[in-house]
Protein backbone atom coordinates (compact mmCIF):
# COMPACT_ATOMS: atom_id res chain seq x y z
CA UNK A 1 -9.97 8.74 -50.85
CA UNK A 2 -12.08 6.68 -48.32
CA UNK A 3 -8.93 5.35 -46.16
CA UNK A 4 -8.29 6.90 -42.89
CA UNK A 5 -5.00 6.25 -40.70
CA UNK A 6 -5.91 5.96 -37.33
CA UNK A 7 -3.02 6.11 -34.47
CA UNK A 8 -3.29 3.33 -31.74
CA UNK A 9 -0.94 3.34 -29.34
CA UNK A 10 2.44 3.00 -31.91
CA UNK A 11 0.65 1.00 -34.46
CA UNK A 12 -1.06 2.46 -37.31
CA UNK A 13 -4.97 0.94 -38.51
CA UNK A 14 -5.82 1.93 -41.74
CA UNK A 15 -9.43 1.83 -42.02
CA UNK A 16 -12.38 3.07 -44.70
CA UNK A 17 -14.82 5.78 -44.02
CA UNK A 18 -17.21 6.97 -46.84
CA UNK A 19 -17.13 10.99 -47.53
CA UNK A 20 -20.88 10.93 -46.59
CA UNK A 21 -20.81 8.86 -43.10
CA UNK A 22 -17.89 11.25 -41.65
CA UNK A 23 -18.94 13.37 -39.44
CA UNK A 24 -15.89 16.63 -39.49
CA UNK A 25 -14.03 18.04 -36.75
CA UNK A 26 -13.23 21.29 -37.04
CA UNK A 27 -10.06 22.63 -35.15
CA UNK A 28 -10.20 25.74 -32.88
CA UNK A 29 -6.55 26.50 -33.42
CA UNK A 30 -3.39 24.83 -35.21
CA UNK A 31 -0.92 23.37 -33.45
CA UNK A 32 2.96 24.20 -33.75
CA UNK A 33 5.30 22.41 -35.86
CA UNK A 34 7.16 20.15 -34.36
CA UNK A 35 10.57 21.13 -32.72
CA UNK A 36 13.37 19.38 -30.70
CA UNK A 37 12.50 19.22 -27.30
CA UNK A 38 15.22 20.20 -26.12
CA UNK A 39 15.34 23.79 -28.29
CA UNK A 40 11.04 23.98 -26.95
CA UNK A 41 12.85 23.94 -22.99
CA UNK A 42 15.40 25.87 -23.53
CA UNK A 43 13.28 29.06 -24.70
CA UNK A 44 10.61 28.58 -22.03
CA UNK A 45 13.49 28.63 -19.06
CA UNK A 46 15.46 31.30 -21.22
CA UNK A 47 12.04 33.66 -21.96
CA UNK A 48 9.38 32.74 -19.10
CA UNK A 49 5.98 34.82 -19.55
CA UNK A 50 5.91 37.92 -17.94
CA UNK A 51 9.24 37.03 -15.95
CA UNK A 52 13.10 36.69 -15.55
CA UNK A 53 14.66 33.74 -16.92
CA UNK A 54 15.31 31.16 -14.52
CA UNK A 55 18.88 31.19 -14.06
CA UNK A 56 18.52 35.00 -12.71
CA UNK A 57 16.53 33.80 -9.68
CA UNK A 58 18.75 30.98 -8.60
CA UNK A 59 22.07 31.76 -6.83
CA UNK A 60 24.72 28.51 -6.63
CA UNK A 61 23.60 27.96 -2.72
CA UNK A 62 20.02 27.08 -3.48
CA UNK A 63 18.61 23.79 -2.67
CA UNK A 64 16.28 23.03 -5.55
CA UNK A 65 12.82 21.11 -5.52
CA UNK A 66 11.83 19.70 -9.28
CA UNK A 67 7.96 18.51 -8.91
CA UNK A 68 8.08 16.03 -11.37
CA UNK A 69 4.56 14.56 -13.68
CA UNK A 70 6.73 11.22 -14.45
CA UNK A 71 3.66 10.54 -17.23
CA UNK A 72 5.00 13.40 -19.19
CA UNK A 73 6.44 12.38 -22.77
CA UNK A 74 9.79 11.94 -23.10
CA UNK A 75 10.28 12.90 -19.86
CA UNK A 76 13.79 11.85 -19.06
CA UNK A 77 15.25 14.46 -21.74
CA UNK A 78 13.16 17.32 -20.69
CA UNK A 79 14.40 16.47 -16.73
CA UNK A 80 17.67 16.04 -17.98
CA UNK A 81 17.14 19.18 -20.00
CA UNK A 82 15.87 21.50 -16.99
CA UNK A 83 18.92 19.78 -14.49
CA UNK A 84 21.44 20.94 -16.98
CA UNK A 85 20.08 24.89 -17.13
CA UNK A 86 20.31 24.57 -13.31
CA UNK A 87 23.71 23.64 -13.13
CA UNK A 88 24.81 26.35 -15.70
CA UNK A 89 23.54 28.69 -12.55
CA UNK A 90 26.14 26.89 -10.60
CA UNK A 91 23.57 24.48 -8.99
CA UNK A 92 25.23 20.86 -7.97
CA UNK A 93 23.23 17.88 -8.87
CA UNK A 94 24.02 16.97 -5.23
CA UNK A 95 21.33 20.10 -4.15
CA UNK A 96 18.73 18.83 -6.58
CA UNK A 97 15.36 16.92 -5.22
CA UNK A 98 13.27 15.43 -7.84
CA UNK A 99 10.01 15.03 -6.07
CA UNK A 100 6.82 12.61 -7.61
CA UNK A 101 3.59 12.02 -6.54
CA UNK A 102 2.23 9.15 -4.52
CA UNK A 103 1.76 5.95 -6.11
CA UNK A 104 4.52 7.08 -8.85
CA UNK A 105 5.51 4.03 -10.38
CA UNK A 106 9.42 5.45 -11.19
CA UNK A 107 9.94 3.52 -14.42
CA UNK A 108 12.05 6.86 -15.88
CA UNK A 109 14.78 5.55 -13.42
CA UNK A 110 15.75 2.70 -15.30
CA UNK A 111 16.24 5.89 -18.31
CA UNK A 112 18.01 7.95 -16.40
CA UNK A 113 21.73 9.01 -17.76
CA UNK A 114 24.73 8.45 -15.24
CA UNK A 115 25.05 12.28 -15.12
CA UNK A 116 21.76 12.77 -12.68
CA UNK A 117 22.59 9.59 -10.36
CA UNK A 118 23.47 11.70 -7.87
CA UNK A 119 20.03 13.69 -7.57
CA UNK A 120 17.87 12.90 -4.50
CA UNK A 121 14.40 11.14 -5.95
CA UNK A 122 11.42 11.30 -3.40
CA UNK A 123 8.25 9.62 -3.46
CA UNK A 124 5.63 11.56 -1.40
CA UNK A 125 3.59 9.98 0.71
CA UNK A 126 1.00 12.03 1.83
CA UNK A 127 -0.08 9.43 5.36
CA UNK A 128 3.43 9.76 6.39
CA UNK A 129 3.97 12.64 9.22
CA UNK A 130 7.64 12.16 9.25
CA UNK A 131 7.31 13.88 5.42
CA UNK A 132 5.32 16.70 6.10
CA UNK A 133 5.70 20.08 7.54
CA UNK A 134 3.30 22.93 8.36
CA UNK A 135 3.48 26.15 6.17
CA UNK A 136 0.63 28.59 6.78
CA UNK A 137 -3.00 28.63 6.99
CA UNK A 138 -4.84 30.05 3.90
CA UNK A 139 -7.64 33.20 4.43
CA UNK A 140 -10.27 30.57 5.01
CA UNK A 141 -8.39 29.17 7.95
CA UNK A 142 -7.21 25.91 6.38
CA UNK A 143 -3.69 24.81 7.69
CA UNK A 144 -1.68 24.26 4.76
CA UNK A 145 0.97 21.08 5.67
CA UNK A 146 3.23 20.16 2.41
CA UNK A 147 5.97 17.93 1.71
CA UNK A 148 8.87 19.16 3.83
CA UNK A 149 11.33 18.66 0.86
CA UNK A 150 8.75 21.42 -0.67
CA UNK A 151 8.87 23.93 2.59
CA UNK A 152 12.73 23.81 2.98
CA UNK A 153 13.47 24.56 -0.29
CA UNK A 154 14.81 27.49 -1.33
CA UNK A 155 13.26 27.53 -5.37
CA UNK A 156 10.44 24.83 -6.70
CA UNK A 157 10.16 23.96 -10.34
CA UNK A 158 6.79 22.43 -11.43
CA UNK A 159 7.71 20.08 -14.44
CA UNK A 160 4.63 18.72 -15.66
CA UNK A 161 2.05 18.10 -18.62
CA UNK A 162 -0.88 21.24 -19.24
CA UNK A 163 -4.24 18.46 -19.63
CA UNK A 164 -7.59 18.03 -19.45
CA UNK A 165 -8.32 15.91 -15.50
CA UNK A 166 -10.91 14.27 -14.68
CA UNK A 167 -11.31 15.82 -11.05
CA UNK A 168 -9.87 18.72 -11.32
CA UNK A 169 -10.88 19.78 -14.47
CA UNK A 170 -7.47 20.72 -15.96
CA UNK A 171 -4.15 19.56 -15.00
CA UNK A 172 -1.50 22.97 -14.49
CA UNK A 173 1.30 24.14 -12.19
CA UNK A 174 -1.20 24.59 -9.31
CA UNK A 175 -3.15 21.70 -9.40
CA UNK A 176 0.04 19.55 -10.02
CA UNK A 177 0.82 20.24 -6.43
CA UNK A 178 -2.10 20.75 -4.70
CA UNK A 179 -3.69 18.78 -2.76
CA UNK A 180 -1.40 15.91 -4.10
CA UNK A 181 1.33 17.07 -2.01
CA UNK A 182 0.06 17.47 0.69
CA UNK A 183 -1.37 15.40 3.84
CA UNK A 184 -3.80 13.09 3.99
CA UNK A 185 -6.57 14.17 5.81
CA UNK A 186 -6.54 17.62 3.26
CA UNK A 187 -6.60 15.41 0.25
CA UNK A 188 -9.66 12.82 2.19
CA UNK A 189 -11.13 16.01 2.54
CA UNK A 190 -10.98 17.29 -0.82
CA UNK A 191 -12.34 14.39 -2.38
CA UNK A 192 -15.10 14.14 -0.10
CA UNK A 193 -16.21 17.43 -1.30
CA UNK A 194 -16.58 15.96 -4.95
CA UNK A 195 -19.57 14.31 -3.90
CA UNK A 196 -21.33 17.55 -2.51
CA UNK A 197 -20.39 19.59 -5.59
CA UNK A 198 -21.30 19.82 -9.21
CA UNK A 199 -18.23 19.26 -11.54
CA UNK A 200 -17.62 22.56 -12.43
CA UNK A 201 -18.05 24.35 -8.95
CA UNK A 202 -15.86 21.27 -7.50
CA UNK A 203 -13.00 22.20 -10.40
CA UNK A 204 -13.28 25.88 -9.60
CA UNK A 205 -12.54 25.65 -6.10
CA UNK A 206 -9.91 23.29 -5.85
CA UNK A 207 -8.25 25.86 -9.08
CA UNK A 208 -8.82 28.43 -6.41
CA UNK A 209 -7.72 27.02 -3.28
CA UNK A 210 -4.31 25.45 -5.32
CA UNK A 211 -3.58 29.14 -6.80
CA UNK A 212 -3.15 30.11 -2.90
CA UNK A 213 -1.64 27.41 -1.61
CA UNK A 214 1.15 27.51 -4.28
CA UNK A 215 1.41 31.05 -3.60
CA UNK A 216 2.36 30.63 -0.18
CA UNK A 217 4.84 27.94 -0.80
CA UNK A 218 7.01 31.70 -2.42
CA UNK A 219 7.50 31.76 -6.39
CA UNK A 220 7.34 28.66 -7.67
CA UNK A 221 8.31 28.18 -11.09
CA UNK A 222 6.45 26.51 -13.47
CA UNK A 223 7.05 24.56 -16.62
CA UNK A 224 3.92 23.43 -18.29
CA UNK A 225 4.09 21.05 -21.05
CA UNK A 226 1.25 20.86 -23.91
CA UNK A 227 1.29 17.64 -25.43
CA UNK A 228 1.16 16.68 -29.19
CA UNK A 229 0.28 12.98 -30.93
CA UNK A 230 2.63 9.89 -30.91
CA UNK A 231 4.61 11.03 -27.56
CA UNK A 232 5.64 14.23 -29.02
CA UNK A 233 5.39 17.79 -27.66
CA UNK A 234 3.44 20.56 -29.31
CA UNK A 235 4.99 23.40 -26.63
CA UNK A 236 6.60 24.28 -23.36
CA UNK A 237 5.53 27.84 -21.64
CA UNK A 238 7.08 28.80 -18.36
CA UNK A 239 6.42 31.44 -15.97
CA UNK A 240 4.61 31.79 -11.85
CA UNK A 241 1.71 30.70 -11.04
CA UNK A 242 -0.52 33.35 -13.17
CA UNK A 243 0.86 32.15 -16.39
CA UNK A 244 -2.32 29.40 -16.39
CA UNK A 245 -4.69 31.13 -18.69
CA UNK A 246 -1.75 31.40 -21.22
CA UNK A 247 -1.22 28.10 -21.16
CA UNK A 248 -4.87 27.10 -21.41
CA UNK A 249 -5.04 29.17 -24.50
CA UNK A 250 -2.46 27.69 -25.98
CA UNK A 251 -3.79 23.85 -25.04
CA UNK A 252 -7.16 24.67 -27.03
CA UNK A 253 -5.06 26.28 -29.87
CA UNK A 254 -3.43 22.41 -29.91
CA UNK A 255 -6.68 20.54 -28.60
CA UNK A 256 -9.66 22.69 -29.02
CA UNK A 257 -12.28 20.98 -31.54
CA UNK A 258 -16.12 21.72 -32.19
CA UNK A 259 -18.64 19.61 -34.18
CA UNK A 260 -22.03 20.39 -35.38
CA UNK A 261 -23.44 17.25 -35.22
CA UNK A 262 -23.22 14.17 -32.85
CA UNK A 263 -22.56 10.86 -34.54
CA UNK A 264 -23.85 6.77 -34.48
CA UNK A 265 -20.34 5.96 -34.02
CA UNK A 266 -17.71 7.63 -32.21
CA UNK A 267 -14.11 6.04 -32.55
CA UNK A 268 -11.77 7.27 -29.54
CA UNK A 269 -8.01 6.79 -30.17
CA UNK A 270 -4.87 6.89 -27.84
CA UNK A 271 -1.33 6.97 -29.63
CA UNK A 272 2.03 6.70 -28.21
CA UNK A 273 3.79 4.93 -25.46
CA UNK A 274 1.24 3.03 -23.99
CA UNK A 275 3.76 2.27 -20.55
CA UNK A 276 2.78 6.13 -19.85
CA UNK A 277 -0.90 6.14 -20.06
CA UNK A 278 -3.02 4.60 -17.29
CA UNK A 279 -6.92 4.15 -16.83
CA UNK A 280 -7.34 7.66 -16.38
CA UNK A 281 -6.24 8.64 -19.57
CA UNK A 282 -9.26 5.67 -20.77
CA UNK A 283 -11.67 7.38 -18.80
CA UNK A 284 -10.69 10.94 -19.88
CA UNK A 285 -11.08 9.67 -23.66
CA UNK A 286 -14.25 7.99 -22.90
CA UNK A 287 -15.74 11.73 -21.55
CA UNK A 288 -14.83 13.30 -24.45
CA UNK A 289 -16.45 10.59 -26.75
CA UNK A 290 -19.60 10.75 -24.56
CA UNK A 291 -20.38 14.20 -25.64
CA UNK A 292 -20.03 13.39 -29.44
CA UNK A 293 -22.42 10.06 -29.68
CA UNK A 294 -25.70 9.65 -30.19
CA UNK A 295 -27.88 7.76 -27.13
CA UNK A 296 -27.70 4.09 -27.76
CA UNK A 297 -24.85 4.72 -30.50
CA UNK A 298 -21.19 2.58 -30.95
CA UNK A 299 -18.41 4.09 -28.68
CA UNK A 300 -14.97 2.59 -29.57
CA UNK A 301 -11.78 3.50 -27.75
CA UNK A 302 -8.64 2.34 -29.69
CA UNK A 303 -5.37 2.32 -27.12
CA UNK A 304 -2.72 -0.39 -26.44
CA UNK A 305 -3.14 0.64 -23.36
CA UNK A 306 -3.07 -2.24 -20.12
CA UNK A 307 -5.11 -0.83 -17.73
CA UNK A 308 -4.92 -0.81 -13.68
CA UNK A 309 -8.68 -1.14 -12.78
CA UNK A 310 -9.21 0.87 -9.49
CA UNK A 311 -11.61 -1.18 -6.48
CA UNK A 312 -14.25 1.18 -7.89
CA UNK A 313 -14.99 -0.58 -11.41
CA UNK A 314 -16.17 -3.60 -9.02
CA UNK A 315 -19.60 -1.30 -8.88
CA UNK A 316 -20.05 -2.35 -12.63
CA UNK A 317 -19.00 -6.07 -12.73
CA UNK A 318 -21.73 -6.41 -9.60
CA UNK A 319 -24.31 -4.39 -11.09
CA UNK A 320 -27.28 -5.83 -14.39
CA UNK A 321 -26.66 -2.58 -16.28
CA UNK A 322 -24.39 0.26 -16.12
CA UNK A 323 -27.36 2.34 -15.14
CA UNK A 324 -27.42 0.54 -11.67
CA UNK A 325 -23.56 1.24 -11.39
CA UNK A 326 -24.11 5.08 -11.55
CA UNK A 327 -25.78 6.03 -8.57
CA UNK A 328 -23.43 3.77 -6.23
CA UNK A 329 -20.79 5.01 -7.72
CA UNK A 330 -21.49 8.67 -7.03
CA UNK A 331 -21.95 7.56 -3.39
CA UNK A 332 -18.89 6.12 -3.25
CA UNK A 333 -16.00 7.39 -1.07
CA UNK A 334 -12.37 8.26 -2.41
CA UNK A 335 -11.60 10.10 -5.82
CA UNK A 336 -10.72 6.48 -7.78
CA UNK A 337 -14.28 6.32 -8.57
CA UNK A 338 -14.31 9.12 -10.81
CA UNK A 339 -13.00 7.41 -13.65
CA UNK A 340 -14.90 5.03 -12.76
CA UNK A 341 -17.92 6.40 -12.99
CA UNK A 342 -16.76 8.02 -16.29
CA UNK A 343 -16.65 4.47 -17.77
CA UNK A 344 -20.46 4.06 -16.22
CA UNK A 345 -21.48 6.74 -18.28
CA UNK A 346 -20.42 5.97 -20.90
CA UNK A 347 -21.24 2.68 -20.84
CA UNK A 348 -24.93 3.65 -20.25
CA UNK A 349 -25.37 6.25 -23.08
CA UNK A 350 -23.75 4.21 -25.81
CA UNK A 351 -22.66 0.31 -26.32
CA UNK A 352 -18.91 0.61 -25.36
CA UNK A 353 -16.42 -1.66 -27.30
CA UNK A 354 -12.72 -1.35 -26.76
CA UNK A 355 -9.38 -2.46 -28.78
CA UNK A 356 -7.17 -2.67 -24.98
CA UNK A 357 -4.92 -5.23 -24.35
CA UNK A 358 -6.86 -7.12 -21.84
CA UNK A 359 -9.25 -10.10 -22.30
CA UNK A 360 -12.52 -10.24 -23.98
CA UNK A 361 -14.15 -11.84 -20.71
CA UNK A 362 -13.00 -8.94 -18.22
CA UNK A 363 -14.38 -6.06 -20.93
CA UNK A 364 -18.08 -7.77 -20.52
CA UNK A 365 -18.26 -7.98 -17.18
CA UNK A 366 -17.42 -3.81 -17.56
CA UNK A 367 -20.65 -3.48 -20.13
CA UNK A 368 -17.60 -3.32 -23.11
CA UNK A 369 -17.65 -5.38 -25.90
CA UNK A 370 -14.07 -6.55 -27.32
CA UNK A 371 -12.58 -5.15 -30.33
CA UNK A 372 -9.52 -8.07 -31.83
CA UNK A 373 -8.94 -6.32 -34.85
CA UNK A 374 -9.05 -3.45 -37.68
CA UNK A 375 -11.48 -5.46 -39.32
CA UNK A 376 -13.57 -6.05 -36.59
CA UNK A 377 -13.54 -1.55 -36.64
CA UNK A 378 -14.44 -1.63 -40.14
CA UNK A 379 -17.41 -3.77 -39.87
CA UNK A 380 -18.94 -1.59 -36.94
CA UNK A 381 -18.19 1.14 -39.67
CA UNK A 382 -19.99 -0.20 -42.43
CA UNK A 383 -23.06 -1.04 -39.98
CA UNK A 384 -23.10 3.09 -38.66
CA UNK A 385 -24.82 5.78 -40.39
CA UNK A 386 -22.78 8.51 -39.14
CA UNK A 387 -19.04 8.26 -37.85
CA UNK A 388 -16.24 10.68 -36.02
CA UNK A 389 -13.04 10.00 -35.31
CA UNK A 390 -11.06 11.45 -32.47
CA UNK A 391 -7.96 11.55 -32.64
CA UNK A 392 -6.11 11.18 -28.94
CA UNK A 393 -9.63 11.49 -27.26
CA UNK A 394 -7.64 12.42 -24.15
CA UNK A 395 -6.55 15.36 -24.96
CA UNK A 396 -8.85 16.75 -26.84
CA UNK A 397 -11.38 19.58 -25.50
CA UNK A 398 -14.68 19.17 -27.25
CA UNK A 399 -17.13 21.36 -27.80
CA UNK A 400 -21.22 20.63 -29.55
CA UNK A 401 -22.26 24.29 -31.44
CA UNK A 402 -25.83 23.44 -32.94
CA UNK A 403 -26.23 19.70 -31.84
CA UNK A 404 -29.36 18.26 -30.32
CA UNK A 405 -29.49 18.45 -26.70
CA UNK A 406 -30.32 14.78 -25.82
């Protein structure tokens, strides 16, 4: 059989691929079978690695911080989920903070069960001094100031998703709260450094300085979350801080994948939810995808994704070529033109065409070509000598063994 079912968004395109043209993609790992969500929480709070289970370190006085990644799937029944183990240590809702990052756009509010109306919800805002409060310095003399919901509390929980990120490398406990929570001028700071740094050093020192920083903050639990396809979850591992490489491990046993060969045609997909993916998650497709097609080859990204465009993607609409975009872009100031330069890139190694719901005139000004259709996919098929398909592009962590170096 020819037909292959590709996953956009929460539609399904059925499309044709000849034997010979596919290009495989061999799995590092195998994911888990898929369980109840609730049953995948309740043994990572009951059987943390290399730790108690949670309810042994709270007492029924405790105020409680929840750091909360609001992009997470399902994320209202694994909150509701880690609020209810809580109070079976005696913990009120009343003593519960949920605390989100800046810019969070709260839709999981309007999902929210009667039950946790009475939990405090916080928005940090990182300019504001009124929100802030000085910890410690770390032992290169930087004065660590946090969210003061964060200082006064007396146990954090770091609810979030385990993921590839496009500054920081990988998304985990750590870098879910730093710099994010913290003030401006450190998080200016930090992404003023991107510029001076290769992407790798750049990753391994903010992993660094966010291992510290949480450390100081006391023992902040963490709940990391690897994802699975269509808004479901693969696993959920628990533990401190140091439970990072476990979880890494298990996010390439779910997303590692190697070809051998790079191909004419790449075709990116995005499933699930497409109110929980933003331009990020575009851009962190498109990177993957870069790495797997051949100079001058077809990129498509398939998402029902509505994207946000930062300021930054202005650099392309001015510019003749993406080429001329790149070197601006690097210049730029502020971490929003990261993604945007990821888009550049990939713009300029391949011809980009997208199936996003926006309209075909605001895709060519961005070096994209339009994509209305499954047939309009199967055509740039048939015209390709050699295709792969990625499957939730986003996720994945690729990896080239024997392919050319161009």
């Amino acid at each position: 059989m020819n037909d292959v079912e590709l996953t956009v968004g929460r539609s399904r395109w059925t499309v044709s691929i000849p034997p010979e043209k596919r290009v495989p993609l061999h799995p590092e790992g195998t994911g888990n079978p898929i369980a109840p969500v609730r049953l995948l929480l309740q043994q990572a709070l009951q059987q943390p690695i290399r730790f108690e289970p949670l309810r042994r370190i709270l007492t029924p006085d405790d105020s409680i911080v929840i750091v909360f990644d609001e992009r997470l799937p399902q994320c209202v029944t694994l909150l509701q989920g880690v609020v209810e183990e809580l109070q079976s240590a005696g913990i009120a809702p009343g003593q519960i903070t949920v605390l989100t990052a800046p810019g969070a756009q709260q839709a999981w509010l309007d999902d929210l069960p009667e039950s946790l109306r009475e939990i405090r919800r916080l928005v940090h805002a990182p300019e504001d001094r009124q929100q802030l409060a000085y910890l410690a310095s770390t032992q290169a003399g930087r004065r660590l100031y946090w969210n003061s919901a964060l200082v006064e509390a007396d146990q954090i929980l770091v609810l979030t998703s385990h993921r590839p990120d496009l500054v920081a490398g990988e998304l985990s406990g750590t870098t879910a709260l730093w710099p994010r929570f913290s003030d401006q001028a450190t998080i200016d700071e930090w992404a003023a450094r991107w510029e001076r740094k290769s992407r790798n050093d750049y990753a391994h020192d903010l992993q660094e300085e966010a291992l510290e920083a949480a450390s100081l903050l006391g023992i902040p639990f963490m709940i990391e979350v690897i994802e699975s396809s269509q808004d479901s979850i693969d696993s959920i591992l628990a533990g401190l801080s140091e439970i990072t490489p476990d979880v890494r491990s298990q996010h390439l046993q779910r997303w590692g994948n190697t070809i051998h060969q790079r191909a004419s045609l790449v075709i990116a997909t995005i499933s699930g939810d497409p109110r929980r993916h933003d331009f990020d998650d575009i851009c962190r497709a498109l990177r993957a995808a870069r790495k797997a097609v051949d100079p001058g080859g077809w990129l498509l990204l398939l998402t029902e994704i509505h994207p946000n465009f930062p300021e930054s993607m202005q650099a392309l609409r001015h510019a003749d070529d993406p080429a001329d975009a790149i070197r601006p872009l690097s210049k730029r100031k502020g971490l929003d033109r990261v993604p945007a330069l990821d888009w550049a890139l990939a713009a300029n190694r391949a011809r980009l065409a997208l199936a996003v719901d926006l309209d075909p005139e605001t895709l060519e000004d961005l070096a994209a070509l339009h994509v209305a259709d499954v047939r309009s996919v199967q055509r740039l098929i048939d015209s390709c000598d050699s295709v792969l398909v990625l499957p939730d592009a986003h996720q994945i962590r690729l990896r080239l063994s024997d392919a050319p170096t161009t």
